[in-house]
PDB file of N, CA and C in Angstrom:
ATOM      1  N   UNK A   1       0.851  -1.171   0.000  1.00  0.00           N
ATOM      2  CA  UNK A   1       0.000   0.000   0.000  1.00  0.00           C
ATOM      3  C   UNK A   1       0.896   1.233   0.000  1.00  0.00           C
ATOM      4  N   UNK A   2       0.806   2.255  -0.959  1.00  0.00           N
ATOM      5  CA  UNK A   2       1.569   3.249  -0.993  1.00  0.00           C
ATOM      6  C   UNK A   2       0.988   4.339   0.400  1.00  0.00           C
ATOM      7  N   UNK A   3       2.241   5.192   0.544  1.00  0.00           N
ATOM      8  CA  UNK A   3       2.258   5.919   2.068  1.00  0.00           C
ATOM      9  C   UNK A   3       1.282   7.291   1.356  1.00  0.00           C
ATOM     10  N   UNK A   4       0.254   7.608   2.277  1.00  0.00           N
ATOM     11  CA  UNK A   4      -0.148   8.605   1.444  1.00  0.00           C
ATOM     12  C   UNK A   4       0.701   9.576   2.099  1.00  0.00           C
ATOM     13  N   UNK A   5       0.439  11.074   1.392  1.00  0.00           N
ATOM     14  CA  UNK A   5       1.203  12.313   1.875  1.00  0.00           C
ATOM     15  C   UNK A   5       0.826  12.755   3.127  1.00  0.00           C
ATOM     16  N   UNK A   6       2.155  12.951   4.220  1.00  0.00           N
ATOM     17  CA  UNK A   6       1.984  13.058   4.959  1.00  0.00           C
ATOM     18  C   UNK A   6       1.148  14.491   5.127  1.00  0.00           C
ATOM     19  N   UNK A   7      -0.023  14.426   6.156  1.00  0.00           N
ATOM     20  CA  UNK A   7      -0.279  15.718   6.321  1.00  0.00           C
ATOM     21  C   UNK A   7       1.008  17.043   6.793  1.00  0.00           C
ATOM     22  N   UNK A   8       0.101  18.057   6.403  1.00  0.00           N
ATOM     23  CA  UNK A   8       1.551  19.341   7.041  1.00  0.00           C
ATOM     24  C   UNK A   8       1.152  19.179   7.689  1.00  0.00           C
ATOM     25  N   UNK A   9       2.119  19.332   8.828  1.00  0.00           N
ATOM     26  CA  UNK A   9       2.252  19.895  10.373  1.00  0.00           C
ATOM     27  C   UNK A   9       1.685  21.103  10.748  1.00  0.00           C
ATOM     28  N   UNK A  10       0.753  21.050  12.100  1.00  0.00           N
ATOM     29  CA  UNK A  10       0.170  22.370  12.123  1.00  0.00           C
ATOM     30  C   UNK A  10       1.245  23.101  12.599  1.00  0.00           C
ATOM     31  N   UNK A  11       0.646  24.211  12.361  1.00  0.00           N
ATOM     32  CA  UNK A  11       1.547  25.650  12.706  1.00  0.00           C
ATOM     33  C   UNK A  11       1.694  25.399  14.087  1.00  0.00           C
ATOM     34  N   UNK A  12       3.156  26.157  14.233  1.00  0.00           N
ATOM     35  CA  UNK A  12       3.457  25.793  15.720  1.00  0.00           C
ATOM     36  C   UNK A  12       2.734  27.130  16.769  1.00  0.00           C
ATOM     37  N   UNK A  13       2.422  26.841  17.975  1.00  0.00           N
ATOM     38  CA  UNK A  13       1.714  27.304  18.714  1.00  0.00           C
ATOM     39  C   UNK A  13       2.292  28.807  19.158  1.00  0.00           C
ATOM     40  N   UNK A  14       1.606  29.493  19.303  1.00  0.00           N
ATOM     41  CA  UNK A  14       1.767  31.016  19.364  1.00  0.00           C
ATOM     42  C   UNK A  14       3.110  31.162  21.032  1.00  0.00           C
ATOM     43  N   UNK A  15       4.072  31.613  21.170  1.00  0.00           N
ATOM     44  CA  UNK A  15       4.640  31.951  22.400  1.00  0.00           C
ATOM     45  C   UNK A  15       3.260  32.395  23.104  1.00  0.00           C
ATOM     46  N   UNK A  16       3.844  31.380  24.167  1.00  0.00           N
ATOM     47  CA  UNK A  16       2.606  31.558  25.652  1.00  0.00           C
ATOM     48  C   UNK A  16       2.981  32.560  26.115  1.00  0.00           C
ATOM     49  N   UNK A  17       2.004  33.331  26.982  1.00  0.00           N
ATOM     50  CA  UNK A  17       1.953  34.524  27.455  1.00  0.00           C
ATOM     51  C   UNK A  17       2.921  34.512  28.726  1.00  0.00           C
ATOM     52  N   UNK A  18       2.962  33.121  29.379  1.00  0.00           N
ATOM     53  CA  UNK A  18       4.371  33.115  30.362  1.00  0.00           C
ATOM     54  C   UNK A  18       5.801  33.144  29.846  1.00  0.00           C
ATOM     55  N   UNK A  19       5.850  32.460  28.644  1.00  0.00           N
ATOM     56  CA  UNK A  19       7.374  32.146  27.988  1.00  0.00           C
ATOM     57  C   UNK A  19       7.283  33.640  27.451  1.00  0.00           C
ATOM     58  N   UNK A  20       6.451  34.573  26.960  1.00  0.00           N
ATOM     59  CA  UNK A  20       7.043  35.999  26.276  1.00  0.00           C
ATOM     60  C   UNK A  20       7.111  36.761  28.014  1.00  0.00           C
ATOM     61  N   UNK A  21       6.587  36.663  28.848  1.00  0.00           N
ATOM     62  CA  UNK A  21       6.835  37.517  29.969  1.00  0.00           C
ATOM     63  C   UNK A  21       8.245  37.176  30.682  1.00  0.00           C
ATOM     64  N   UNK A  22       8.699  35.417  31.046  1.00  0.00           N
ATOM     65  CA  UNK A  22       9.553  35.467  31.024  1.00  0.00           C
ATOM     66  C   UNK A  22      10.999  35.843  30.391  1.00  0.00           C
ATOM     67  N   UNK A  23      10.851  35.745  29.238  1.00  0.00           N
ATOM     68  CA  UNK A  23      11.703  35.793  28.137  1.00  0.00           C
ATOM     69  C   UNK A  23      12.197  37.642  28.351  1.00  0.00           C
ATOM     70  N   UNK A  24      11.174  38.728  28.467  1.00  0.00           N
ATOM     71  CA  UNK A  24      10.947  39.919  28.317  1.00  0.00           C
ATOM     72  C   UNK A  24      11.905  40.427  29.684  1.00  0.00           C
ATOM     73  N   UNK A  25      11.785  39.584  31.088  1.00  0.00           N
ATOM     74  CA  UNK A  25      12.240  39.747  32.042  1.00  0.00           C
ATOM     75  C   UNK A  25      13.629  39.774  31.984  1.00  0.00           C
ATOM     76  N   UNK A  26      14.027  38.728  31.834  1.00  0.00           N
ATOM     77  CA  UNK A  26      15.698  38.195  31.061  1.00  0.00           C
ATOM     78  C   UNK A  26      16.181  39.024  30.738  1.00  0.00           C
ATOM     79  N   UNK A  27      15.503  39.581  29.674  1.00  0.00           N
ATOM     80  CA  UNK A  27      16.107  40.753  28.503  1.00  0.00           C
ATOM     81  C   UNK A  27      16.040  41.794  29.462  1.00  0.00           C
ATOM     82  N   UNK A  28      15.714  42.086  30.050  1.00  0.00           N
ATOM     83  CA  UNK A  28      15.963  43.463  30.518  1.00  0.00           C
ATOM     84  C   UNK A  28      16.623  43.609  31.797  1.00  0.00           C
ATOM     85  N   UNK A  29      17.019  42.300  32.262  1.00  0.00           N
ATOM     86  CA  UNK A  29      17.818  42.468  33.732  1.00  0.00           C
ATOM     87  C   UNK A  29      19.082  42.460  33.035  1.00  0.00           C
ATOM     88  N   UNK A  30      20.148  43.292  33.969  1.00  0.00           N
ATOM     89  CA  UNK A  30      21.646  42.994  33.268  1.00  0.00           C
ATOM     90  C   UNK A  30      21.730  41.737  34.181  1.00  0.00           C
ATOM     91  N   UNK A  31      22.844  41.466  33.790  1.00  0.00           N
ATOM     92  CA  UNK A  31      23.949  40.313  34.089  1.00  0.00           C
ATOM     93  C   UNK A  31      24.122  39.924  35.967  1.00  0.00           C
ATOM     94  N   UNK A  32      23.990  39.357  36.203  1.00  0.00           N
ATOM     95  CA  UNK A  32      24.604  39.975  37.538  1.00  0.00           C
ATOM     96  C   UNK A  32      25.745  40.117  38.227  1.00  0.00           C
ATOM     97  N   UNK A  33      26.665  39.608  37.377  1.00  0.00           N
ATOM     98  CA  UNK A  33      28.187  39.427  37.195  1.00  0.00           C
ATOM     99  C   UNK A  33      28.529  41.316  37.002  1.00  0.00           C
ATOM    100  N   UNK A  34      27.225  41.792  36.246  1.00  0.00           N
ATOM    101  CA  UNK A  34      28.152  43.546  36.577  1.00  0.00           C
ATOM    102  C   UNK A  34      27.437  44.422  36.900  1.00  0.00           C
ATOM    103  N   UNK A  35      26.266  44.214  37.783  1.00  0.00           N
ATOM    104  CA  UNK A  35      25.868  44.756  38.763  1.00  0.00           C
ATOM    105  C   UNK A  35      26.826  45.273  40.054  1.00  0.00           C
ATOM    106  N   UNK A  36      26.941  46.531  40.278  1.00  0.00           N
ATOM    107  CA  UNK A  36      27.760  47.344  40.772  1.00  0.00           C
ATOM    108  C   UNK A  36      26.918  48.115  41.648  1.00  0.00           C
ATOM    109  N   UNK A  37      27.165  47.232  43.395  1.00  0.00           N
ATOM    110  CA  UNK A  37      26.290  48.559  44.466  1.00  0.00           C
ATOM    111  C   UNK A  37      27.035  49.366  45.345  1.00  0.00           C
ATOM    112  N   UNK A  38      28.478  49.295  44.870  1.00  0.00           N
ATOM    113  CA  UNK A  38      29.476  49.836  45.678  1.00  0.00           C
ATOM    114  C   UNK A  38      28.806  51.404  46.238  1.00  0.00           C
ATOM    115  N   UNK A  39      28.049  52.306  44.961  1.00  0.00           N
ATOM    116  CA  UNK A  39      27.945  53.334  44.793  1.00  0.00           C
ATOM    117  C   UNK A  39      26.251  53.560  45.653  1.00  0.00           C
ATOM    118  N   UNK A  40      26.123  52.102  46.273  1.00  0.00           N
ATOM    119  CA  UNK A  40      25.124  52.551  47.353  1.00  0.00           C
ATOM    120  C   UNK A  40      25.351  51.593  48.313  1.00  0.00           C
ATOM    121  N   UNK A  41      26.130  51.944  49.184  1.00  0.00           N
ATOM    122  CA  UNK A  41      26.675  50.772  50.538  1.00  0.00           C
ATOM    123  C   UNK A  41      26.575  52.133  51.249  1.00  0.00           C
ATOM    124  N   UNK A  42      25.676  51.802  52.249  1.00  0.00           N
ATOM    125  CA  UNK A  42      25.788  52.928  53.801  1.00  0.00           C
ATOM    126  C   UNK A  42      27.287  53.231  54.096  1.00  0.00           C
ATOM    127  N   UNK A  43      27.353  54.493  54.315  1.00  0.00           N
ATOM    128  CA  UNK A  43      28.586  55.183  54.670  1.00  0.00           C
ATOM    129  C   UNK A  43      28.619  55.592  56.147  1.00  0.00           C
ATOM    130  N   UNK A  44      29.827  55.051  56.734  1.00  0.00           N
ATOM    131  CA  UNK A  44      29.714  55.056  58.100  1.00  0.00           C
ATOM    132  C   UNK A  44      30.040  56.294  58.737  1.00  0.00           C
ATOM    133  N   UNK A  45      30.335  57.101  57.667  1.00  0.00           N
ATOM    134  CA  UNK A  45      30.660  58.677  58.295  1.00  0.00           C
ATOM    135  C   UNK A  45      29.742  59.546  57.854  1.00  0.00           C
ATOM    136  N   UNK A  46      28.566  59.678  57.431  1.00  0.00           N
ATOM    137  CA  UNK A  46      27.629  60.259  56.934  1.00  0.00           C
ATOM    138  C   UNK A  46      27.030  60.844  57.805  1.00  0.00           C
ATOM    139  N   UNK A  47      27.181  61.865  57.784  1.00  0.00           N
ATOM    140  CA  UNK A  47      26.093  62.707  59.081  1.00  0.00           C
ATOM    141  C   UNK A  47      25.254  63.243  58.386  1.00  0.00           C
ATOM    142  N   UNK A  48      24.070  62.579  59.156  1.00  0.00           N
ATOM    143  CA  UNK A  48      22.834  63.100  58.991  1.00  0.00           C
ATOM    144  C   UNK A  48      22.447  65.086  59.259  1.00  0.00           C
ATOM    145  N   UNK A  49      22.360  65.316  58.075  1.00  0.00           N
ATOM    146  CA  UNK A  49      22.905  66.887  57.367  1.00  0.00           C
ATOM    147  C   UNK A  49      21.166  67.029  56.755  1.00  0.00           C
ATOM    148  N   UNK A  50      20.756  68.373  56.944  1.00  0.00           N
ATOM    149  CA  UNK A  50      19.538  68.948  56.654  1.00  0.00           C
ATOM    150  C   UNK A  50      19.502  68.561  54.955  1.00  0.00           C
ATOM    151  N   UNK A  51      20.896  68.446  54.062  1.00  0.00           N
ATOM    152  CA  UNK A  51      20.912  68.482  52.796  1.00  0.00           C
ATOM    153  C   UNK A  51      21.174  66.591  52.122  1.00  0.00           C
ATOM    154  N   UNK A  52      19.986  66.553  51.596  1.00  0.00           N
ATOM    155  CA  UNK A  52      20.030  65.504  51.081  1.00  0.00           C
ATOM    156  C   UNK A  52      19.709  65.200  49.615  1.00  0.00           C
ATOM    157  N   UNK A  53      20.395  66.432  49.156  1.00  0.00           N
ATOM    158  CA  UNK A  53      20.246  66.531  47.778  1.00  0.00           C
ATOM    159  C   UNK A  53      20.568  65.667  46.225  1.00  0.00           C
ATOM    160  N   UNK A  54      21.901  65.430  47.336  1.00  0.00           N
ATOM    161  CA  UNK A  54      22.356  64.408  46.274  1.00  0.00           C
ATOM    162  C   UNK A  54      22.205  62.495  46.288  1.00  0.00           C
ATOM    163  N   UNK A  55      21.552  62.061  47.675  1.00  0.00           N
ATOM    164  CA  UNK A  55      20.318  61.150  47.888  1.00  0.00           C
ATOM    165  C   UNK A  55      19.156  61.096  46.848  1.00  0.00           C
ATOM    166  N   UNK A  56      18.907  61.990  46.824  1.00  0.00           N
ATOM    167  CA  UNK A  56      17.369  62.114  46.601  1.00  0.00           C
ATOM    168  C   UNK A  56      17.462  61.900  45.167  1.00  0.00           C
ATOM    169  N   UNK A  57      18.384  62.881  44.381  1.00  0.00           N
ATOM    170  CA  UNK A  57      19.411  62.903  42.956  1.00  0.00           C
ATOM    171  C   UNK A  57      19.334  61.689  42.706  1.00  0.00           C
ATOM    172  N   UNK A  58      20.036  61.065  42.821  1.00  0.00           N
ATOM    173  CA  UNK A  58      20.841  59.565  43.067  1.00  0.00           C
ATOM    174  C   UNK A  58      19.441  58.597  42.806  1.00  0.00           C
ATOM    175  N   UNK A  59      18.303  58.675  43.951  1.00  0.00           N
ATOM    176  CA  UNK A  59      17.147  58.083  44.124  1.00  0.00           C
ATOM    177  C   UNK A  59      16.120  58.314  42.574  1.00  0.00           C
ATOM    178  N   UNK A  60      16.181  59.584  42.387  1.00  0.00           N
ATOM    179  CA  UNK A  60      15.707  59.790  40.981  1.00  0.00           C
ATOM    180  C   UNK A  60      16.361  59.256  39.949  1.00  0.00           C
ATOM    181  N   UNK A  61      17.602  59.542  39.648  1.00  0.00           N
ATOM    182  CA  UNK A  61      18.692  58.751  38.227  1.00  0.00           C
ATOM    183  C   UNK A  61      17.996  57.155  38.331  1.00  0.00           C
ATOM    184  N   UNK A  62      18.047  56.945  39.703  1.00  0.00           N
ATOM    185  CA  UNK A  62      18.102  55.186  39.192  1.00  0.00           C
ATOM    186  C   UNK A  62      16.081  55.349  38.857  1.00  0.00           C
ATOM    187  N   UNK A  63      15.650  55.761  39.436  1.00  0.00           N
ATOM    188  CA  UNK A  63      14.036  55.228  39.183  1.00  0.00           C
ATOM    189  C   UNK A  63      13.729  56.023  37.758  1.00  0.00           C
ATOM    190  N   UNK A  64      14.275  56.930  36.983  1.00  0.00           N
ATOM    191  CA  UNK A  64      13.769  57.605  35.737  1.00  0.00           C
ATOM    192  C   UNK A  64      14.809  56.147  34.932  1.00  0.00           C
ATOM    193  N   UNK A  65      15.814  55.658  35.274  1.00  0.00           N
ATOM    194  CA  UNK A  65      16.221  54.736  34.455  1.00  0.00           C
ATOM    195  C   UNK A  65      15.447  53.063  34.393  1.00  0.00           C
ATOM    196  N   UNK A  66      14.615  53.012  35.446  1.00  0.00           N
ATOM    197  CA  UNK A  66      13.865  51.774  35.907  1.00  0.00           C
ATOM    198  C   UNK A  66      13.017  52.109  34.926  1.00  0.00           C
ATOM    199  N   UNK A  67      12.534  52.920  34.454  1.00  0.00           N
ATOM    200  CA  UNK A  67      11.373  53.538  34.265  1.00  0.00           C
ATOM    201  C   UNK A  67      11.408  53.050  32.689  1.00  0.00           C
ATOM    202  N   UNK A  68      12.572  53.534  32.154  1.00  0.00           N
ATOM    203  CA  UNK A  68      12.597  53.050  30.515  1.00  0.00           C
ATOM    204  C   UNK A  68      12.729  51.702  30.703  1.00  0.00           C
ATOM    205  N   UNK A  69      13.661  51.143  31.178  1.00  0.00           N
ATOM    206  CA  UNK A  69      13.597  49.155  31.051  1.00  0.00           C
ATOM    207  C   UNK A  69      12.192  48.790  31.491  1.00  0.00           C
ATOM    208  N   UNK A  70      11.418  49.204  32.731  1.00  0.00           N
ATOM    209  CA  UNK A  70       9.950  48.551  32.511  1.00  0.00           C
ATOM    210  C   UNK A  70       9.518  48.771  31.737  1.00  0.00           C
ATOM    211  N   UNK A  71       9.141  49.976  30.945  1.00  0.00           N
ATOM    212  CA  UNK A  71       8.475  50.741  29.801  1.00  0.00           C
ATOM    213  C   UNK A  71       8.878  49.923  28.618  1.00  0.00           C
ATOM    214  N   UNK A  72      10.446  49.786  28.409  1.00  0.00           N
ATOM    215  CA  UNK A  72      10.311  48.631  27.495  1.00  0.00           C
ATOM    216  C   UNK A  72      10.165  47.205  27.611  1.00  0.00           C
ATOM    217  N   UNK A  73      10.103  46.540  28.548  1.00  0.00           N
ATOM    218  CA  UNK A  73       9.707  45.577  29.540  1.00  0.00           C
ATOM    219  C   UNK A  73       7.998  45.129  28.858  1.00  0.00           C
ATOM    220  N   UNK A  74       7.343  46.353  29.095  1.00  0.00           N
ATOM    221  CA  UNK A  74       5.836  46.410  28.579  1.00  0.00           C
ATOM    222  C   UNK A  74       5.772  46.061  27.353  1.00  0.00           C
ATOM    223  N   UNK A  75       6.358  46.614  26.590  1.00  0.00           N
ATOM    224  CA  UNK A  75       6.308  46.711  25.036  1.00  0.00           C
ATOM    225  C   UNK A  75       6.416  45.521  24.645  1.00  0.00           C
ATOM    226  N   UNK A  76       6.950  44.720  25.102  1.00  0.00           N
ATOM    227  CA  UNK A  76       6.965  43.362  24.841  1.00  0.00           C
ATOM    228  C   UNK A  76       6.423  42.268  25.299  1.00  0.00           C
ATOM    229  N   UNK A  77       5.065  42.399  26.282  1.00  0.00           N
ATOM    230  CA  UNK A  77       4.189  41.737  26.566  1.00  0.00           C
ATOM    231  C   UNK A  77       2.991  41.813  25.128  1.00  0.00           C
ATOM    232  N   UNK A  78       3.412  40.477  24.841  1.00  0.00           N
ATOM    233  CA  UNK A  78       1.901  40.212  23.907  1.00  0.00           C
ATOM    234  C   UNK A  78       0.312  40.994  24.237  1.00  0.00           C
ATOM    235  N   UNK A  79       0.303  41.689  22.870  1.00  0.00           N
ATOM    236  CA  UNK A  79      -0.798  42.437  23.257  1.00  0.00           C
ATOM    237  C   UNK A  79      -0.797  44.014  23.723  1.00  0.00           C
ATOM    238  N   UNK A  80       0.423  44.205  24.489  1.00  0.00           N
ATOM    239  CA  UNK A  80       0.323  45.470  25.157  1.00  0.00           C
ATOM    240  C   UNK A  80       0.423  46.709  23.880  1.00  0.00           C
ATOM    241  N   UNK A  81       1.261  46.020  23.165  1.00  0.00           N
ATOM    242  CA  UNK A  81       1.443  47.169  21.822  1.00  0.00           C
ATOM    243  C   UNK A  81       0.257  47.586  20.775  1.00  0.00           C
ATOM    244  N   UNK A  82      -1.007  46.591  20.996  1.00  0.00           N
ATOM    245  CA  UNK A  82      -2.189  46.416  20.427  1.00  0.00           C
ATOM    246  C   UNK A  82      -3.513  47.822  21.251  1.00  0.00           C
ATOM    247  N   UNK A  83      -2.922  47.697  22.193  1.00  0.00           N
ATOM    248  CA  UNK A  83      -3.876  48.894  22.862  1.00  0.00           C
ATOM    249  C   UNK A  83      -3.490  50.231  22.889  1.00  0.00           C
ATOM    250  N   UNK A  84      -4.336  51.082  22.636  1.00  0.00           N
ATOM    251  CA  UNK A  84      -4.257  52.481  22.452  1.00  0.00           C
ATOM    252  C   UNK A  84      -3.463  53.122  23.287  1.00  0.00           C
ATOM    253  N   UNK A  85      -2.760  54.084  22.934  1.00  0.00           N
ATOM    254  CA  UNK A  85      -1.219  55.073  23.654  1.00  0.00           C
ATOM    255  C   UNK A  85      -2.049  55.178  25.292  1.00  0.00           C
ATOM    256  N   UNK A  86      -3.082  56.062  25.541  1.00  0.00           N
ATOM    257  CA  UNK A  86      -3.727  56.031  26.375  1.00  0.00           C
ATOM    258  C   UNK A  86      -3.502  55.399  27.267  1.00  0.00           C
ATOM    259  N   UNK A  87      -4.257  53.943  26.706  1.00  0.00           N
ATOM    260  CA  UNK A  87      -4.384  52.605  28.024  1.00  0.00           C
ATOM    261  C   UNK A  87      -3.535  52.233  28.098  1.00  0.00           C
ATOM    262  N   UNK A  88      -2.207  52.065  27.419  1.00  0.00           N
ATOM    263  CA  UNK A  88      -0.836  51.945  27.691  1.00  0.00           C
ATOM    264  C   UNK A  88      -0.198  52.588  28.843  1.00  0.00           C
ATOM    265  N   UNK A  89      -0.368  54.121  28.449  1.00  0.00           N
ATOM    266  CA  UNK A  89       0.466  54.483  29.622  1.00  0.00           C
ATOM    267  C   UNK A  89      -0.735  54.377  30.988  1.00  0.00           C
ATOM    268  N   UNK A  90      -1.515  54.738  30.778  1.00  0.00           N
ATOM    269  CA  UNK A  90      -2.901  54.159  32.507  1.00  0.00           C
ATOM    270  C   UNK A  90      -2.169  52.778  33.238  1.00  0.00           C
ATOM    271  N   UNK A  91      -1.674  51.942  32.067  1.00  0.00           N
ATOM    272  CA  UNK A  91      -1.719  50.992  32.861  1.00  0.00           C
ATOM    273  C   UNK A  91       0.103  50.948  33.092  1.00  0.00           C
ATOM    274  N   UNK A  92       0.652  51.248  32.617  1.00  0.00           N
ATOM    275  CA  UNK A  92       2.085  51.796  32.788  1.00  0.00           C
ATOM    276  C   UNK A  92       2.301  52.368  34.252  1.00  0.00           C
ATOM    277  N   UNK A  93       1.459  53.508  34.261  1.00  0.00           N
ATOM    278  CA  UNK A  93       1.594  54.580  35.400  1.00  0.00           C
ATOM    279  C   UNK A  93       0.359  53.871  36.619  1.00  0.00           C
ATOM    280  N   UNK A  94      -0.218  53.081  36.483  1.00  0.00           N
ATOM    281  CA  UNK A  94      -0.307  52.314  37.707  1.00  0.00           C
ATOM    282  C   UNK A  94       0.042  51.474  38.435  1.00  0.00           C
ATOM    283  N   UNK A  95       0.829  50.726  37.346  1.00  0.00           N
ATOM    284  CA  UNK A  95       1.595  49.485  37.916  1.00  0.00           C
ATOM    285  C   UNK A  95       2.849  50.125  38.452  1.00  0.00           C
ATOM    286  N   UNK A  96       3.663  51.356  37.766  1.00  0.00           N
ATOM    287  CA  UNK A  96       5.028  51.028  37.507  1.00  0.00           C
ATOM    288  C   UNK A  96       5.596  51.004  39.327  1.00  0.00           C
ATOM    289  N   UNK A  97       5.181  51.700  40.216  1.00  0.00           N
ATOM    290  CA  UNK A  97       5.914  51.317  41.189  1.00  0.00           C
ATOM    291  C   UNK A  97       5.927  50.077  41.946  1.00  0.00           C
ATOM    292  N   UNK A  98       5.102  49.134  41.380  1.00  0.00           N
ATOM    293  CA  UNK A  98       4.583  47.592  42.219  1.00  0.00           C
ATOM    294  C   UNK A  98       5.952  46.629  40.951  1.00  0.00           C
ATOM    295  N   UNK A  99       6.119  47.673  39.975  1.00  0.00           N
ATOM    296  CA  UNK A  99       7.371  46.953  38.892  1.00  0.00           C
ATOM    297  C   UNK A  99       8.422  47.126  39.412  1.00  0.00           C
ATOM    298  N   UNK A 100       8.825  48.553  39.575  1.00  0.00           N
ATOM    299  CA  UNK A 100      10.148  48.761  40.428  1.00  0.00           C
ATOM    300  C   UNK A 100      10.190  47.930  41.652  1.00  0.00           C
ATOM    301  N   UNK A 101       9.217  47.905  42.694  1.00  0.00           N
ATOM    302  CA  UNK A 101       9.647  47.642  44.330  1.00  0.00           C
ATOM    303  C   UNK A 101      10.250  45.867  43.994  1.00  0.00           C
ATOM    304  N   UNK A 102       9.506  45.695  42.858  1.00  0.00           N
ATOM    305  CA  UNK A 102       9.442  43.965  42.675  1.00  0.00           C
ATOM    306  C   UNK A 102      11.033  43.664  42.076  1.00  0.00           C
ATOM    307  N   UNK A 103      11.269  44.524  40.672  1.00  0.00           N
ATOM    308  CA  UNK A 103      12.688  44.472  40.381  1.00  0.00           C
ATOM    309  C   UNK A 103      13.652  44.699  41.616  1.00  0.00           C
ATOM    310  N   UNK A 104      13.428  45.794  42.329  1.00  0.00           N
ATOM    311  CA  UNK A 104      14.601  46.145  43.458  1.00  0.00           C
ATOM    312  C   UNK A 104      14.775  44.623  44.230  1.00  0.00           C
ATOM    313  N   UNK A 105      13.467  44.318  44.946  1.00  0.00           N
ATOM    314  CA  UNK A 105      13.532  42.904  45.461  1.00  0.00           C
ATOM    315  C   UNK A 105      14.237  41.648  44.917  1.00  0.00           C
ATOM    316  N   UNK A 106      13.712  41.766  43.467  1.00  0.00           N
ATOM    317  CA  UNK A 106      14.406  40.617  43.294  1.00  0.00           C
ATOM    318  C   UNK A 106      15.779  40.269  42.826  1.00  0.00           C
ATOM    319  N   UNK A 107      16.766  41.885  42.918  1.00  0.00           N
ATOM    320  CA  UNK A 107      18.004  42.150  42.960  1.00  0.00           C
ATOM    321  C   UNK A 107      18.462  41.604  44.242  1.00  0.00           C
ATOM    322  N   UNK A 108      18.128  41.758  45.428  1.00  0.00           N
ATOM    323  CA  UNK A 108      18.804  41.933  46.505  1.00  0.00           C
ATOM    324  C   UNK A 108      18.738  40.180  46.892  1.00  0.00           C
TER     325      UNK A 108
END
């Protein structure tokens, strides 16, 4: 009996919404081989001084830089690029500090 033709193979299954979230995570953490916290280790001579300017500085640089890696972080959740600028950023600017506290955490 001759082999009939094999059917095609169905199309392979769309990346799951966990494998693109994980995958998205990856990509945007560095290495941890050059992660560098020298430049925030408590200083044992620091007197507590009315001026905490360059704290606060410091506290901003890193969270306006958190801010683009989640932001692009988002962009690459299936779907998120499908919804209007709007509901993008709504849902951007509600989550983003429950994104940061979670990244900081899962540095340490």
């Amino acid at each position: 009996k001759p082999k009939s033709p094999q059917e095609p193979s169905p199309p392979s299954p769309p990346v799951s919404l966990i494998s693109a979230l994980v995958r998205a995570h990856v990509d945007s953490n560095p290495a941890m081989t050059s992660l560098d916290y020298s430049r925030f280790q408590a200083n044992p001579d620091y007197q507590m001084s009315g001026d905490d300017t360059q704290h606060i500085q410091q506290f901003y640089d890193l969270l306006t830089g958190s801010m683009e890696i989640i932001r692009g972080w988002a962009e690459k959740i299936p779907g998120f690029a499908d919804l209007p600028k709007a509901d993008q950023d709504l849902l951007f600017e509600s989550a983003f500090l429950e994104l940061f506290v979670l990244r900081l955490a899962y540095r340490i």
